[in-house]
C-alpha atoms as a PDB file:
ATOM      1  CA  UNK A   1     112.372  34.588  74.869  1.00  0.00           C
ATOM      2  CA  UNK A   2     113.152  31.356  73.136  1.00  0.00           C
ATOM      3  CA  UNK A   3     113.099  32.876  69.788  1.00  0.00           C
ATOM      4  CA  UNK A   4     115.743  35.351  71.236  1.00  0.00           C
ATOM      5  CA  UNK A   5     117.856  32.020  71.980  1.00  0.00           C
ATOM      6  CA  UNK A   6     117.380  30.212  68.661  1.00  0.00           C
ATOM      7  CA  UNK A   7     118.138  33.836  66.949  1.00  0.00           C
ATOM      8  CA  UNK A   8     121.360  34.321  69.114  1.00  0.00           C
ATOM      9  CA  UNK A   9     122.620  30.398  68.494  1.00  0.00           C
ATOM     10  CA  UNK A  10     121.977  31.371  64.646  1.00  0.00           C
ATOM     11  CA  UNK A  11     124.182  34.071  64.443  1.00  0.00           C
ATOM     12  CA  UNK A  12     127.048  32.426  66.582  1.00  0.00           C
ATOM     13  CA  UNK A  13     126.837  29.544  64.562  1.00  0.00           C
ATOM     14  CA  UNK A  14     126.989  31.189  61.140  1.00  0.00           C
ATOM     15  CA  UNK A  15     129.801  33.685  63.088  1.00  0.00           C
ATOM     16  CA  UNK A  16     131.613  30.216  63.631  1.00  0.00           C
ATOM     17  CA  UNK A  17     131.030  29.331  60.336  1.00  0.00           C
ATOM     18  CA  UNK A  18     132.448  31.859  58.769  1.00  0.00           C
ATOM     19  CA  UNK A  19     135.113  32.462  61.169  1.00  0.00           C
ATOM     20  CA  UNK A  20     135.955  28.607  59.645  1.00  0.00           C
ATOM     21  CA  UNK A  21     135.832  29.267  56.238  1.00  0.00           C
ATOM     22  CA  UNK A  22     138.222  32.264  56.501  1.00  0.00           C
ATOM     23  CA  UNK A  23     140.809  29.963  58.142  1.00  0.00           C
ATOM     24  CA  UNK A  24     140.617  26.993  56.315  1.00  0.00           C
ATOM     25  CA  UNK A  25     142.118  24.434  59.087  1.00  0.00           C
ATOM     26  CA  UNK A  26     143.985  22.514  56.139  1.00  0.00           C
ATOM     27  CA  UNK A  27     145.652  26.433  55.451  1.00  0.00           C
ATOM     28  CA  UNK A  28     146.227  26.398  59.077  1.00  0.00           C
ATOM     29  CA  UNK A  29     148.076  23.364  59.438  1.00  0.00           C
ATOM     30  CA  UNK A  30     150.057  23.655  56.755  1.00  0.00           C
ATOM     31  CA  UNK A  31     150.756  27.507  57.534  1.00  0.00           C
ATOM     32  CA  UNK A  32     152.193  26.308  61.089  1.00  0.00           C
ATOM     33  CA  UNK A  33     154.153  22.588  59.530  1.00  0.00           C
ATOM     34  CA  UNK A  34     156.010  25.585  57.544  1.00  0.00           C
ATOM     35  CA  UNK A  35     156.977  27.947  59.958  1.00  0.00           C
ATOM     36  CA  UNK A  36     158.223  25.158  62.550  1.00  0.00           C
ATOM     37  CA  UNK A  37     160.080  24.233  59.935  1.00  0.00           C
ATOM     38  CA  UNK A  38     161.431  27.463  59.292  1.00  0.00           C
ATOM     39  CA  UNK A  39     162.208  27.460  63.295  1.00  0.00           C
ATOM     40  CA  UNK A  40     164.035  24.345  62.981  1.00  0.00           C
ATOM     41  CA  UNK A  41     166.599  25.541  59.786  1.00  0.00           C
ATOM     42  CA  UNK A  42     167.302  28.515  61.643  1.00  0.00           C
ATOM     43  CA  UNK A  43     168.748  27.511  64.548  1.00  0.00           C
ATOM     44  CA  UNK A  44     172.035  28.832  66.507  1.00  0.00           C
ATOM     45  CA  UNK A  45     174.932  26.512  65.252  1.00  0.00           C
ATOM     46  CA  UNK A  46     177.911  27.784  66.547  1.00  0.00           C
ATOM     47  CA  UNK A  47     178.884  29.989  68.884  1.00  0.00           C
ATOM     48  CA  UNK A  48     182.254  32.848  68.326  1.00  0.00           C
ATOM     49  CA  UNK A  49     183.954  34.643  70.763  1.00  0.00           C
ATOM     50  CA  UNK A  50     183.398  38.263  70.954  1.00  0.00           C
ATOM     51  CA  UNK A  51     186.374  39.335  72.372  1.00  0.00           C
ATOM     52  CA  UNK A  52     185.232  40.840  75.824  1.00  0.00           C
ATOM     53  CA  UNK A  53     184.690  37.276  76.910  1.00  0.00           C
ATOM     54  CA  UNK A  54     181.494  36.715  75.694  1.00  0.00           C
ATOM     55  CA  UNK A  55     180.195  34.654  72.938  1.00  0.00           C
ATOM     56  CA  UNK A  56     177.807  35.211  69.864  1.00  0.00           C
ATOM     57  CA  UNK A  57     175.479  32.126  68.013  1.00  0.00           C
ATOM     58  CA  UNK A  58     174.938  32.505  64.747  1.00  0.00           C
ATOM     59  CA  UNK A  59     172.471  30.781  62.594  1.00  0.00           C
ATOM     60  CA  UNK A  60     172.942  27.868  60.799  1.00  0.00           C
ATOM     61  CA  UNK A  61     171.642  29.191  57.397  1.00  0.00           C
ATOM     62  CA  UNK A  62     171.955  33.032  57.564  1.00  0.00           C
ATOM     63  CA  UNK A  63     175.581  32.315  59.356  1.00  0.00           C
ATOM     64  CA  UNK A  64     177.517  32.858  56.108  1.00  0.00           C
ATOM     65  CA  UNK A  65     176.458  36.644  56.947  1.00  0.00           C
ATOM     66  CA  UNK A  66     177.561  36.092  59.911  1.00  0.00           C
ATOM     67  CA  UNK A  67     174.007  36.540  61.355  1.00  0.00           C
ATOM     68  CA  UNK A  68     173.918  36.825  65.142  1.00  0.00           C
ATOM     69  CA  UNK A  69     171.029  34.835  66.474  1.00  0.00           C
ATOM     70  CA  UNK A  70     168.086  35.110  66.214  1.00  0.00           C
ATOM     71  CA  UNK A  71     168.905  35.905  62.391  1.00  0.00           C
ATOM     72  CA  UNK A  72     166.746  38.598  60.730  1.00  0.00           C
ATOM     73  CA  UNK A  73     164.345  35.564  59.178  1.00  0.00           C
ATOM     74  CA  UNK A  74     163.367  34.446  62.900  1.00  0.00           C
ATOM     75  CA  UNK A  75     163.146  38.524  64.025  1.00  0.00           C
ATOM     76  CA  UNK A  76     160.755  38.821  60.861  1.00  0.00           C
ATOM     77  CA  UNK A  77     158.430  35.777  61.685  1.00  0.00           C
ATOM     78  CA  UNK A  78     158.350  36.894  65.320  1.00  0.00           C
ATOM     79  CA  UNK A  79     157.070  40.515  64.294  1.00  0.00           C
ATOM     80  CA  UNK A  80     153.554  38.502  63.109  1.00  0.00           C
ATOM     81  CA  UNK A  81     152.883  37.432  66.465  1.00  0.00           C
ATOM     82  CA  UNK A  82     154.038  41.261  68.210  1.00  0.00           C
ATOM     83  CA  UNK A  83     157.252  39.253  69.460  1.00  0.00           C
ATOM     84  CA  UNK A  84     160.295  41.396  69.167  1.00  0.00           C
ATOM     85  CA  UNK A  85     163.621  40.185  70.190  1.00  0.00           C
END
């Protein structure tokens, strides 16, 4: 029985190991830093009437589209995660 054990801690361990090495936490960190960034260029900068009363934000660097908010770029980065907006 306690060879069973020290077999199944092996394999989780090397599982963990290589779950590691295929996402590099460095590549990680640096992966999110970007994409926050990304989040925090595209942001809604001003808002424009629509004409029924209603307003529309557009973003502050796709807004020379215009690009209602969230602008394609955000949509895109969103579909990754299986967020649609």
């Amino acid at each position: 029985m306690s060879t069973d054990l020290i077999a199944a801690l092996r394999a989780a361990l090397h599982a963990d190991a290589a779950h590691i090495a295929r996402h590099d936490p460095a590549f990680v960190f640096a992966d999110i830093a970007a994409k926050r960034a990304i989040l925090d260029l595209h942001r809604p900068v001003q808002r424009r009437p629509t004409g029924g009363g209603g307003v529309i934000e557009d973003c502050g660097v796709c807004n020379h589209f215009p690009a209602r908010y969230p602008c394609a770029t955000l949509r895109l980065l969103a579909e990754a995660y299986g967020i649609r907006a």
